[in-house]
PDB file of N, CA and C in Angstrom:
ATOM      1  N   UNK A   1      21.855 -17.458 -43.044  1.00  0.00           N
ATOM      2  CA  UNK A   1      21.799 -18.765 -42.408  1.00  0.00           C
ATOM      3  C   UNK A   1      22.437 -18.753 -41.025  1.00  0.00           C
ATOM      4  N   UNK A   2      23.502 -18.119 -40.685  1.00  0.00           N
ATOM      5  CA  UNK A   2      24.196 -18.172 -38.961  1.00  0.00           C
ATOM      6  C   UNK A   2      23.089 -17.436 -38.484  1.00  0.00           C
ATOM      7  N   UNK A   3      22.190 -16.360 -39.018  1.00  0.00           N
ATOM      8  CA  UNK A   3      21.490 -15.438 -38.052  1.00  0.00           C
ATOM      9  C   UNK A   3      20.648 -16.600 -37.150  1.00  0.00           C
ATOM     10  N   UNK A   4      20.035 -17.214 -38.455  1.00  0.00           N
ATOM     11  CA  UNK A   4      19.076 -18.539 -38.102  1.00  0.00           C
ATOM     12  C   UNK A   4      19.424 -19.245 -36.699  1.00  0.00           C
ATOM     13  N   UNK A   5      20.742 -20.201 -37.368  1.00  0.00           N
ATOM     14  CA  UNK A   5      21.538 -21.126 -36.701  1.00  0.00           C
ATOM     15  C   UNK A   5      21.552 -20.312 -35.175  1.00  0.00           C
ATOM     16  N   UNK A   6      21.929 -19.089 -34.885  1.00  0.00           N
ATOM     17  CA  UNK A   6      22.323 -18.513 -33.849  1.00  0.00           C
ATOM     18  C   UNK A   6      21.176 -18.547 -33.091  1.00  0.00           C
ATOM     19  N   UNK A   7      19.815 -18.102 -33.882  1.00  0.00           N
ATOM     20  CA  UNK A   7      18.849 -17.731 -33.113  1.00  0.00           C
ATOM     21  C   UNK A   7      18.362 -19.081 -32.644  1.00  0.00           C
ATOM     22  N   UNK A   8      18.658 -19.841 -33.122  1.00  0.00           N
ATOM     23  CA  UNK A   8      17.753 -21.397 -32.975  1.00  0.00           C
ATOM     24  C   UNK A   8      18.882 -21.749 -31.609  1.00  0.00           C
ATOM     25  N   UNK A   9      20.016 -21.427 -31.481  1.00  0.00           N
ATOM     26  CA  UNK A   9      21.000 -22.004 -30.056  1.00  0.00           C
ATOM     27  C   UNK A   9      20.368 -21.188 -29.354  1.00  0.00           C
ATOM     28  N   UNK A  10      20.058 -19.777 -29.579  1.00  0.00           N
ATOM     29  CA  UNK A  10      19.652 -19.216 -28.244  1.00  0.00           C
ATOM     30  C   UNK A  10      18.081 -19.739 -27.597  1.00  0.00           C
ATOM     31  N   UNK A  11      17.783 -20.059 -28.120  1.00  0.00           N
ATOM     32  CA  UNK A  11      16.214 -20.742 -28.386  1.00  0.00           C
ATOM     33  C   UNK A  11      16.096 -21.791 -27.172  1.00  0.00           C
ATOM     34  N   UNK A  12      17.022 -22.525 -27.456  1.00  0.00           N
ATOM     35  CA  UNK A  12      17.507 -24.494 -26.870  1.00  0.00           C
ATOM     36  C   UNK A  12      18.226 -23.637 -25.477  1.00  0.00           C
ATOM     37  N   UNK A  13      18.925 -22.429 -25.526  1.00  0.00           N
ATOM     38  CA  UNK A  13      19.408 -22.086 -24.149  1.00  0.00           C
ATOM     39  C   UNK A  13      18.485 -21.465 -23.440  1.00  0.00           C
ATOM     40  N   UNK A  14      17.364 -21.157 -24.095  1.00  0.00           N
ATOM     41  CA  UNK A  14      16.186 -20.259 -23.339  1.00  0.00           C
ATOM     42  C   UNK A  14      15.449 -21.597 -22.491  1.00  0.00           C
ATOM     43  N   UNK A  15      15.084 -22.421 -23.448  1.00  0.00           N
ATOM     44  CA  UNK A  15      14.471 -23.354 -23.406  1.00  0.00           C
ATOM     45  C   UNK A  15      15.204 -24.081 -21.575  1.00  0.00           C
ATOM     46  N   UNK A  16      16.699 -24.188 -21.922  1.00  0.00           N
ATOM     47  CA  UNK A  16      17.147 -24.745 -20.751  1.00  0.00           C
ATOM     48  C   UNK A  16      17.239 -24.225 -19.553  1.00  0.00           C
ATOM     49  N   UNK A  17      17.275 -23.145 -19.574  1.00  0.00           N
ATOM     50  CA  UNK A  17      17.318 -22.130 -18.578  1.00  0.00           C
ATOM     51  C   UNK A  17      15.805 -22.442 -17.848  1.00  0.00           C
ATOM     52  N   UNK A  18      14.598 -22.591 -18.830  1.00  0.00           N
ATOM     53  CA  UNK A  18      13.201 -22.038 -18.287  1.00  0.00           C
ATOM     54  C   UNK A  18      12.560 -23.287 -17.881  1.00  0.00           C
ATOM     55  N   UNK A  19      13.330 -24.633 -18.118  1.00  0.00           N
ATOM     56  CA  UNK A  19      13.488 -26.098 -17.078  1.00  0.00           C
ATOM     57  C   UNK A  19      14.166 -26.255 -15.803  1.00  0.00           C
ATOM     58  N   UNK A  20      15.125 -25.329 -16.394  1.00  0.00           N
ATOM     59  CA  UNK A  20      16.002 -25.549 -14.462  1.00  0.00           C
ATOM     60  C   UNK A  20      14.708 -24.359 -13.923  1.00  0.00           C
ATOM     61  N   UNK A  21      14.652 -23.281 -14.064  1.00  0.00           N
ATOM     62  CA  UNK A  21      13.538 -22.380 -13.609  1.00  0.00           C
ATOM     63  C   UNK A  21      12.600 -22.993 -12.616  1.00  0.00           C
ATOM     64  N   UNK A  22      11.766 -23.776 -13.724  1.00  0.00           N
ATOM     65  CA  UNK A  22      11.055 -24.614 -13.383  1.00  0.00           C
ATOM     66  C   UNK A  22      11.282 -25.473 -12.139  1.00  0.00           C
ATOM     67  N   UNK A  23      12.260 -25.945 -12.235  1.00  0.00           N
ATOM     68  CA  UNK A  23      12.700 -27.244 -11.421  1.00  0.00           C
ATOM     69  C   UNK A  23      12.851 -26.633  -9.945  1.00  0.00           C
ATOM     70  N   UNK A  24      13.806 -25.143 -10.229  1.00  0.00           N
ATOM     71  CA  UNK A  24      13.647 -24.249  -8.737  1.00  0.00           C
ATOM     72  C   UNK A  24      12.683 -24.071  -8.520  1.00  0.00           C
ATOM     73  N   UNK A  25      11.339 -23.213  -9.100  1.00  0.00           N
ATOM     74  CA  UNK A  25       9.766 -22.849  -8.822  1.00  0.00           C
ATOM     75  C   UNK A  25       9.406 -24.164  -7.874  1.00  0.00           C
ATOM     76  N   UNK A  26       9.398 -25.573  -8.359  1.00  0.00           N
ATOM     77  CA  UNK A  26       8.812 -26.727  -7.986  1.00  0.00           C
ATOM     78  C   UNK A  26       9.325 -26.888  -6.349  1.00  0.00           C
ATOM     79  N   UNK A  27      10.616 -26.338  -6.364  1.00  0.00           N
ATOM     80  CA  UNK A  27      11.335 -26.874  -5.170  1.00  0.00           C
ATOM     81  C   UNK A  27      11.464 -25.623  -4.306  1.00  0.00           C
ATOM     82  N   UNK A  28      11.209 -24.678  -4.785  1.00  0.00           N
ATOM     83  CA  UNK A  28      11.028 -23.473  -3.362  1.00  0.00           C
ATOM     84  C   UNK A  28       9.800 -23.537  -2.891  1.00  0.00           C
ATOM     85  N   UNK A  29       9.936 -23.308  -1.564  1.00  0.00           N
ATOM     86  CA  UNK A  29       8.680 -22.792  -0.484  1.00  0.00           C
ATOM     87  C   UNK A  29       8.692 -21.408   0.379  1.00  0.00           C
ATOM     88  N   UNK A  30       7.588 -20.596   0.530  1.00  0.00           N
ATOM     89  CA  UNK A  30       7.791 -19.381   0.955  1.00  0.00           C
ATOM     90  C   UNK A  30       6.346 -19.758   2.426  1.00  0.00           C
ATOM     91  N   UNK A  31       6.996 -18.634   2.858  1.00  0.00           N
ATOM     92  CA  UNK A  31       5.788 -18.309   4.232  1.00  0.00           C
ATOM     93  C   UNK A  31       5.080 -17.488   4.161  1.00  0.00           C
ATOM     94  N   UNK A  32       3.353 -17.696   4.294  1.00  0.00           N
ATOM     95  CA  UNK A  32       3.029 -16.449   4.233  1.00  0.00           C
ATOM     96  C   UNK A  32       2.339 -16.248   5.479  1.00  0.00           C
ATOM     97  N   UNK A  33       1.997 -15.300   6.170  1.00  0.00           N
ATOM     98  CA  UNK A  33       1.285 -15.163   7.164  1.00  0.00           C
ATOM     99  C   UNK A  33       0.125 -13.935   7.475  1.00  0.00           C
ATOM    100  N   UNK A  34      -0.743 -14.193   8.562  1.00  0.00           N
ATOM    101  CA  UNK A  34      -1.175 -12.994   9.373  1.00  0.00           C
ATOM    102  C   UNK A  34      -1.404 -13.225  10.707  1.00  0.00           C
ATOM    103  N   UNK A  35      -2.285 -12.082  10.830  1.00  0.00           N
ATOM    104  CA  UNK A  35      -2.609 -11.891  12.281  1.00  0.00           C
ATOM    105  C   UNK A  35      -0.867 -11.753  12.947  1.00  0.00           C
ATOM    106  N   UNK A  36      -0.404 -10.595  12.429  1.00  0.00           N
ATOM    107  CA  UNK A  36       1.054 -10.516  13.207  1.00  0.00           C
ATOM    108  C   UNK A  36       2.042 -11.966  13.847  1.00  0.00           C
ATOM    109  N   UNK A  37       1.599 -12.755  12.462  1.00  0.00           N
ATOM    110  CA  UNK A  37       2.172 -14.021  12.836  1.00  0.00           C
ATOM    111  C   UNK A  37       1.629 -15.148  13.692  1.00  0.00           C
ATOM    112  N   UNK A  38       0.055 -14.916  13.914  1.00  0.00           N
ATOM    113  CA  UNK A  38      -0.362 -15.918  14.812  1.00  0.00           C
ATOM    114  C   UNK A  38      -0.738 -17.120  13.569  1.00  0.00           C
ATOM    115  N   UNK A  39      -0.900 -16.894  12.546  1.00  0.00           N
ATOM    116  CA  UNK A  39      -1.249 -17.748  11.732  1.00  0.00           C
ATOM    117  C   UNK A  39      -0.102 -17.566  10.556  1.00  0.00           C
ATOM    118  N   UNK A  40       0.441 -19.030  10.574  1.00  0.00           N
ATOM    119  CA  UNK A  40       1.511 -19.000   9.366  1.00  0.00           C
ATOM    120  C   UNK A  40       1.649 -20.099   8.622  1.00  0.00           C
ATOM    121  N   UNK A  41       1.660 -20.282   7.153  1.00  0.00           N
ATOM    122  CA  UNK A  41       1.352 -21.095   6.165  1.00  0.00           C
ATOM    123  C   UNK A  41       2.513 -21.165   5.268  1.00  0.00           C
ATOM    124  N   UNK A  42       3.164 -22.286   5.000  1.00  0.00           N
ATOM    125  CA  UNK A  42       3.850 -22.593   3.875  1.00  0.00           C
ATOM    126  C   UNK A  42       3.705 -23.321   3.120  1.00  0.00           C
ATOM    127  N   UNK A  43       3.920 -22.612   1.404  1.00  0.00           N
ATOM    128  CA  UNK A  43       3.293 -22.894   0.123  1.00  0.00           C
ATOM    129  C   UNK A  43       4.899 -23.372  -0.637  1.00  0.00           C
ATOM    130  N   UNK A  44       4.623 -24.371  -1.143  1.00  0.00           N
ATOM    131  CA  UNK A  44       5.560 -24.768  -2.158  1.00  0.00           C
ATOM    132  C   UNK A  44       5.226 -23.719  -3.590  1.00  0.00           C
ATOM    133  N   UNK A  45       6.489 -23.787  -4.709  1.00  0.00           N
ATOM    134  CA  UNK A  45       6.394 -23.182  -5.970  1.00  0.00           C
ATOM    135  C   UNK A  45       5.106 -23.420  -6.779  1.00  0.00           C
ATOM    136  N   UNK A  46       4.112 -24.426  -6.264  1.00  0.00           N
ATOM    137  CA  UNK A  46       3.435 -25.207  -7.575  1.00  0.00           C
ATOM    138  C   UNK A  46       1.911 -24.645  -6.514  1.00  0.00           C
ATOM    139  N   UNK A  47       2.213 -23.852  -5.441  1.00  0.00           N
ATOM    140  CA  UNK A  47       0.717 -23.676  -4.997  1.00  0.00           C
ATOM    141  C   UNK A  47       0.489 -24.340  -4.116  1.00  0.00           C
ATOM    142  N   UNK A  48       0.971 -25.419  -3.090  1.00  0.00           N
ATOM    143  CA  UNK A  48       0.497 -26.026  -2.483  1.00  0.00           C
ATOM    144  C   UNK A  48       1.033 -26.398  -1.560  1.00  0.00           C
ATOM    145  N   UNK A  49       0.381 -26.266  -0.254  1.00  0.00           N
ATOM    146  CA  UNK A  49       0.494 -25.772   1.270  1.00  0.00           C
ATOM    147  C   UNK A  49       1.144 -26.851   1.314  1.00  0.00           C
ATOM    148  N   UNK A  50       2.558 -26.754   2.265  1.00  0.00           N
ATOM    149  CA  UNK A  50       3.154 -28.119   3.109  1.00  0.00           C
ATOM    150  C   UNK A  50       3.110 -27.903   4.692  1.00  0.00           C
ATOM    151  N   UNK A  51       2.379 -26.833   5.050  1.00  0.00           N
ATOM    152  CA  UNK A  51       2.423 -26.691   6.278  1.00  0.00           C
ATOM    153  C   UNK A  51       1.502 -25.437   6.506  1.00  0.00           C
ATOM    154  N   UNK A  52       1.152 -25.796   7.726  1.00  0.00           N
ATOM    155  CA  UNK A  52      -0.222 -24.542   8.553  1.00  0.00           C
ATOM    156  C   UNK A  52       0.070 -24.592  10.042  1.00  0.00           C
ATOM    157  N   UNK A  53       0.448 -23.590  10.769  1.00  0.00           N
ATOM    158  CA  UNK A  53       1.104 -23.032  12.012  1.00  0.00           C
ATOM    159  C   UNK A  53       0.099 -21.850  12.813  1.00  0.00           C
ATOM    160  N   UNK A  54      -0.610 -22.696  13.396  1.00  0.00           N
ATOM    161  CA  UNK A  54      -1.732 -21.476  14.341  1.00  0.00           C
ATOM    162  C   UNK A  54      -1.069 -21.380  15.812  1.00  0.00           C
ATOM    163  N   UNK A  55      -1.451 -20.381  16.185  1.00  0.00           N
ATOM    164  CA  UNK A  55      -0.671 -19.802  17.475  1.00  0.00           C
ATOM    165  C   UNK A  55      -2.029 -20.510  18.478  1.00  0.00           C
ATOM    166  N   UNK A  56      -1.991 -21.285  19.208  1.00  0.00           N
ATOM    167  CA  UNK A  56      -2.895 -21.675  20.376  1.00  0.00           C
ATOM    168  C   UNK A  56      -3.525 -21.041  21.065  1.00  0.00           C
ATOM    169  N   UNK A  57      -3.405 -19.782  20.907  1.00  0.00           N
ATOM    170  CA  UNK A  57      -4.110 -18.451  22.161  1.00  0.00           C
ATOM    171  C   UNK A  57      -5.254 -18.525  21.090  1.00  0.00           C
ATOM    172  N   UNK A  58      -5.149 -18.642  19.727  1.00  0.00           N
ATOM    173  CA  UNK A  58      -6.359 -18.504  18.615  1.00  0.00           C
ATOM    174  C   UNK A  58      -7.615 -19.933  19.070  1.00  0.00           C
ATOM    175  N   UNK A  59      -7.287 -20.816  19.621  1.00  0.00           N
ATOM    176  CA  UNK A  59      -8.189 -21.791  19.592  1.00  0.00           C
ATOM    177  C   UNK A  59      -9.123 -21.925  20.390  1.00  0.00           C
ATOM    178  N   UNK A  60     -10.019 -21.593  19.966  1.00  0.00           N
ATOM    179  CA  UNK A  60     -11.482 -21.568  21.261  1.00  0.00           C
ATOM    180  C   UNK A  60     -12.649 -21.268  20.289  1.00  0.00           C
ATOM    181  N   UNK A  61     -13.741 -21.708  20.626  1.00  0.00           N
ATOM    182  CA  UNK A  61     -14.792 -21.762  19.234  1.00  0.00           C
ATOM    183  C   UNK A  61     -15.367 -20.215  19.436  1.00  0.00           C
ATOM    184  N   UNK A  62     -14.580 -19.392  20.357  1.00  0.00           N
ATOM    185  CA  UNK A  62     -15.635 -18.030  19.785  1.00  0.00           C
ATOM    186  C   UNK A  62     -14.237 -17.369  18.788  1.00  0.00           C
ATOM    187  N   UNK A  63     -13.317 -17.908  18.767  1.00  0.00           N
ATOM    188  CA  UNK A  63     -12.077 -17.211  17.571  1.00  0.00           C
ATOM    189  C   UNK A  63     -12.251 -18.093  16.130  1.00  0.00           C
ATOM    190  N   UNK A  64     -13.331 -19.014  15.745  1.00  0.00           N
ATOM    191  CA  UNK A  64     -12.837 -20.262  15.138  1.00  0.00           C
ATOM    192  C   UNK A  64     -13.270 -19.140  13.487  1.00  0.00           C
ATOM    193  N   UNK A  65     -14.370 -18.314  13.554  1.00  0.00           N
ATOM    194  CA  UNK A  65     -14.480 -17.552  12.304  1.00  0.00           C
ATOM    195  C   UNK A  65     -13.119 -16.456  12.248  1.00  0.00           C
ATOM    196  N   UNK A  66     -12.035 -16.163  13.259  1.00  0.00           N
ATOM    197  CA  UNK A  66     -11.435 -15.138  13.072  1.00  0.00           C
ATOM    198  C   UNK A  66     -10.317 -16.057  12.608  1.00  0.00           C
ATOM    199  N   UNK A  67     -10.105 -17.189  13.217  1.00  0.00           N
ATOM    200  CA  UNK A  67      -8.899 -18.104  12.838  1.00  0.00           C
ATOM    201  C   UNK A  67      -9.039 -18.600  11.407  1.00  0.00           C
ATOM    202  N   UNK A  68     -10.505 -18.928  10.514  1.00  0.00           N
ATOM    203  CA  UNK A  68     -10.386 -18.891   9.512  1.00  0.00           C
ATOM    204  C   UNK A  68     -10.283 -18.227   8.402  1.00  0.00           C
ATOM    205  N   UNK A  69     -10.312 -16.217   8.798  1.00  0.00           N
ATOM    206  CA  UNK A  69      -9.839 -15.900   8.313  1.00  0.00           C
ATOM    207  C   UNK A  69      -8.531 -15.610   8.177  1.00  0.00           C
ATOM    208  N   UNK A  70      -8.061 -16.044   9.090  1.00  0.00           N
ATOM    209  CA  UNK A  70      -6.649 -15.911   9.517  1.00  0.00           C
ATOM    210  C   UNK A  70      -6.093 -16.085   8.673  1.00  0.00           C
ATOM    211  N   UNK A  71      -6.167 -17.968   8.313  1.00  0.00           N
ATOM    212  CA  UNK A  71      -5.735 -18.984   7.414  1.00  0.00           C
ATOM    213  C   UNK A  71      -5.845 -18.541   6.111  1.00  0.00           C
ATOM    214  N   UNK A  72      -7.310 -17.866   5.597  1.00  0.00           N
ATOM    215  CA  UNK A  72      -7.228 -17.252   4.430  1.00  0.00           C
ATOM    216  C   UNK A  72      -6.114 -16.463   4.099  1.00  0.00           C
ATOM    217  N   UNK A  73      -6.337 -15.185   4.977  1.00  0.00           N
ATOM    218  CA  UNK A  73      -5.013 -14.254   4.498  1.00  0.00           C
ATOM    219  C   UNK A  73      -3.672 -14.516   4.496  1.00  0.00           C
ATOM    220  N   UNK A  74      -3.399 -15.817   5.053  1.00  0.00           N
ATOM    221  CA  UNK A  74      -1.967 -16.490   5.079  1.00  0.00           C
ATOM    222  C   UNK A  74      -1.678 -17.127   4.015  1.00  0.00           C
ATOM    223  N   UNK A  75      -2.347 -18.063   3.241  1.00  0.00           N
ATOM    224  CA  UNK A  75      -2.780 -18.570   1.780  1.00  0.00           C
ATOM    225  C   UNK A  75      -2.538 -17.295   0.994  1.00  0.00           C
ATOM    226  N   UNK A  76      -3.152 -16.477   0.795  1.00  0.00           N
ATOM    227  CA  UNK A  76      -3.099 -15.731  -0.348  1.00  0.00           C
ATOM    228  C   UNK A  76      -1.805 -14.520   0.013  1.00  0.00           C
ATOM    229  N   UNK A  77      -1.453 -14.729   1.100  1.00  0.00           N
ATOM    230  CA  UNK A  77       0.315 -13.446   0.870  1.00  0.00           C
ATOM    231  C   UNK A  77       0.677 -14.348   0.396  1.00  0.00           C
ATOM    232  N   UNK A  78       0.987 -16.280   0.936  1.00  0.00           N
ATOM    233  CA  UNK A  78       1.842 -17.159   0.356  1.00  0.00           C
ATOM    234  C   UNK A  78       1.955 -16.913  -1.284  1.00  0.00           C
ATOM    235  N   UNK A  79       0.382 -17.178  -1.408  1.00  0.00           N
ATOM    236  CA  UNK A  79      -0.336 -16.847  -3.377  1.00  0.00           C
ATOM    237  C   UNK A  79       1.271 -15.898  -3.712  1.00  0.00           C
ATOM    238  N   UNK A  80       0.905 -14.620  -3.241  1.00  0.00           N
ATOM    239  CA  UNK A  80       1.145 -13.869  -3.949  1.00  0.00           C
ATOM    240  C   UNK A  80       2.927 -13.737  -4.150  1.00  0.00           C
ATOM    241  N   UNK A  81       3.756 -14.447  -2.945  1.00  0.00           N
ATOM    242  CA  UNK A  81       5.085 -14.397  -3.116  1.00  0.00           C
ATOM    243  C   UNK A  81       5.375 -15.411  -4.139  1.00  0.00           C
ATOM    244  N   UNK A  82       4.438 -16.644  -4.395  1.00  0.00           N
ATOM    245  CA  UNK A  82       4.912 -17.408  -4.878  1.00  0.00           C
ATOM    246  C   UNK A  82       4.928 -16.950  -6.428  1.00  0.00           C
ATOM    247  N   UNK A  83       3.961 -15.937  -6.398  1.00  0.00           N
ATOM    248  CA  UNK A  83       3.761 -15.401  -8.005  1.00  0.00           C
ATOM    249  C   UNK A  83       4.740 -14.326  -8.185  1.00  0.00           C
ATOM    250  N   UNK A  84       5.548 -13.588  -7.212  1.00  0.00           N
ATOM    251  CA  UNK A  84       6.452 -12.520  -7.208  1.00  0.00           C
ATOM    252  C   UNK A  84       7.871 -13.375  -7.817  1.00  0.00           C
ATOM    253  N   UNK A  85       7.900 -14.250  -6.875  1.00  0.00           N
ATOM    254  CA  UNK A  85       8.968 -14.837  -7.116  1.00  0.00           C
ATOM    255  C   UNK A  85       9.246 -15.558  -8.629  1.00  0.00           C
ATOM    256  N   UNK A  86       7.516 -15.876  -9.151  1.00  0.00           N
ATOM    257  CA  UNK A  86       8.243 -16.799 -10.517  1.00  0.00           C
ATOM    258  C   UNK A  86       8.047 -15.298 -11.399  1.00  0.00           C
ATOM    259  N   UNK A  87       7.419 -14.514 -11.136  1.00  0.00           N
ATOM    260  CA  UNK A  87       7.913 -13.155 -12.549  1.00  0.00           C
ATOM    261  C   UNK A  87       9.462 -12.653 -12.102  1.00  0.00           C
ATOM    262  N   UNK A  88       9.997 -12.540 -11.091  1.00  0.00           N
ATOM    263  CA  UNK A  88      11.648 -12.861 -11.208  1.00  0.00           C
ATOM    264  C   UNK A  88      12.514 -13.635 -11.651  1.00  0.00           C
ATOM    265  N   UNK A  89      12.040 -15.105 -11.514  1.00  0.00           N
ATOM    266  CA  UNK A  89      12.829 -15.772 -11.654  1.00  0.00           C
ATOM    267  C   UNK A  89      12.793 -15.576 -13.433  1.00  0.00           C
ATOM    268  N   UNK A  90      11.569 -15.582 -13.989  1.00  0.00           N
ATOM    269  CA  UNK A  90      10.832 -15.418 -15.482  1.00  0.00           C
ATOM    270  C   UNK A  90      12.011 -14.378 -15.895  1.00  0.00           C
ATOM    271  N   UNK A  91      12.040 -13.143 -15.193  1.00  0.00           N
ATOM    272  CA  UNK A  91      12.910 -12.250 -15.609  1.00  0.00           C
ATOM    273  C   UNK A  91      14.667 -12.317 -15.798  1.00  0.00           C
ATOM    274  N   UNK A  92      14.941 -13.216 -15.123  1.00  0.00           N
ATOM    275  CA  UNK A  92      16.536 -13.756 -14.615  1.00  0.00           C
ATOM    276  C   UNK A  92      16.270 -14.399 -16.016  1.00  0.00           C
ATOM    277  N   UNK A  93      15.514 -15.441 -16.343  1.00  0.00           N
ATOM    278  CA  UNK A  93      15.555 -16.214 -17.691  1.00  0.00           C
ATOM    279  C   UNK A  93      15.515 -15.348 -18.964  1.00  0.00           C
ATOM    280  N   UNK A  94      14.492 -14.228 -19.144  1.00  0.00           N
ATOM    281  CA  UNK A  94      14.535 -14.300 -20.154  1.00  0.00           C
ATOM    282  C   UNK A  94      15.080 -12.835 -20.652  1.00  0.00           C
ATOM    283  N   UNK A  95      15.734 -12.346 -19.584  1.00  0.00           N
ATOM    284  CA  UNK A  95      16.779 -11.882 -19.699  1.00  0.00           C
ATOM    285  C   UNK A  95      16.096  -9.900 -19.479  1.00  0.00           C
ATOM    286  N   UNK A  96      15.065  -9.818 -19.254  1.00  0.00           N
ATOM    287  CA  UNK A  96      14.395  -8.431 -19.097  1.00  0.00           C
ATOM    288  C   UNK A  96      13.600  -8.420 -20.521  1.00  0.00           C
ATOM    289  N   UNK A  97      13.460  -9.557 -21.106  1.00  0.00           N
ATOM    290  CA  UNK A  97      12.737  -9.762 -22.190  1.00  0.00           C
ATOM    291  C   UNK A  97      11.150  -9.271 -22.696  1.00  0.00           C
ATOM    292  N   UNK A  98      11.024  -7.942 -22.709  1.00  0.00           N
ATOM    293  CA  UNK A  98       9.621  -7.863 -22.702  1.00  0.00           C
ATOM    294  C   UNK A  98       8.290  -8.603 -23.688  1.00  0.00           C
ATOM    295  N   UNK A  99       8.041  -9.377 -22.748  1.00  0.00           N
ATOM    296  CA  UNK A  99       6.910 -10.286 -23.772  1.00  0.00           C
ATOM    297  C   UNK A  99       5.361  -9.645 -23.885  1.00  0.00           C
ATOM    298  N   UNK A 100       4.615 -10.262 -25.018  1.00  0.00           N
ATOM    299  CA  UNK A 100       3.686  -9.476 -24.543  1.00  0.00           C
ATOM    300  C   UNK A 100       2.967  -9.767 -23.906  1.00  0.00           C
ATOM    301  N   UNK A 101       1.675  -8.786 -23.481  1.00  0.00           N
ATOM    302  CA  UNK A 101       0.912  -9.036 -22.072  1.00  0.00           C
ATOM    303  C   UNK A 101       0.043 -10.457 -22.407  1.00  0.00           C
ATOM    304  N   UNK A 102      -0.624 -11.027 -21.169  1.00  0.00           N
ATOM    305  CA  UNK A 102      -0.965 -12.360 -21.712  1.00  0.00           C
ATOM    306  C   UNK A 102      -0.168 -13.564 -22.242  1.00  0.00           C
ATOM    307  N   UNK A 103       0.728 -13.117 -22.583  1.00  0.00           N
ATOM    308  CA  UNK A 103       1.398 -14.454 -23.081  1.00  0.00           C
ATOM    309  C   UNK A 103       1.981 -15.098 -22.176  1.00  0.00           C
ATOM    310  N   UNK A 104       1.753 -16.527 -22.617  1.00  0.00           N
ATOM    311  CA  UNK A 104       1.865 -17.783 -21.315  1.00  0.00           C
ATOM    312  C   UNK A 104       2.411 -18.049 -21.427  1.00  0.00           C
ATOM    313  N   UNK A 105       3.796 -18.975 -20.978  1.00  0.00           N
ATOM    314  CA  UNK A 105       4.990 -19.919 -21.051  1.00  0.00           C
ATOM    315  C   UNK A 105       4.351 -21.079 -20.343  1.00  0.00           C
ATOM    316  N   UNK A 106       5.390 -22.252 -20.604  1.00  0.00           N
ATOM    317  CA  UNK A 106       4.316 -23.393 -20.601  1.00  0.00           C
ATOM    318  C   UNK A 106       4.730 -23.949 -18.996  1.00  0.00           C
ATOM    319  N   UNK A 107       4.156 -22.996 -18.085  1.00  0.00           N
ATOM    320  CA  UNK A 107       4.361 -22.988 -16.598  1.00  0.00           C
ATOM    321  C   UNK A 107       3.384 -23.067 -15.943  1.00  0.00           C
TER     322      UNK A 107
END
């Protein structure tokens, strides 16, 4: 019965830990960029841009297909820190916990 009891507190502390988690994910923002910084984008934790920063030498309609890829590749480094950052933070929580592959937390 304590094994229980024990495992069920660590449970409610996992649990609390992976709300504050949460609550940081929601409230960090990262930068992502290209074009050596002529184009720079910031993404909140939840995916979604609060800001887009083009360098003005880019604006003229014969750059307007290079500037949109610009924007692309600035979006998806953002993508990808924002996903670096929550399998760390995932890891700080659950302690180097190897889960198995696929399995979702309710994030």
């Amino acid at each position: 019965m304590k094994n229980l009891a024990g495992l069920m507190k660590q449970a409610q502390q996992m649990q609390g830990k992976m709300a504050d988690m949460q609550e940081e994910l929601a409230a960090m923002e990262v930068e992502g960029a290209a074009g050596a910084g002529m184009v720079k984008v910031v993404m909140t934790g939840k995916f979604s841009l609060s800001s887009i920063k083009i360098d003005p030498t880019l604006v003229n309609s014969d750059d307007l297909e290079v500037l949109e890829d610009l924007i692309m590749a600035a979006v998806n480094d953002a993508s990808s820190k924002v996903e670096t950052a929550k399998q760390e933070k995932m890891q700080d929580v659950t302690g180097g916990l190897n889960l198995p592959a696929g399995m979702k937390l309710p994030f």
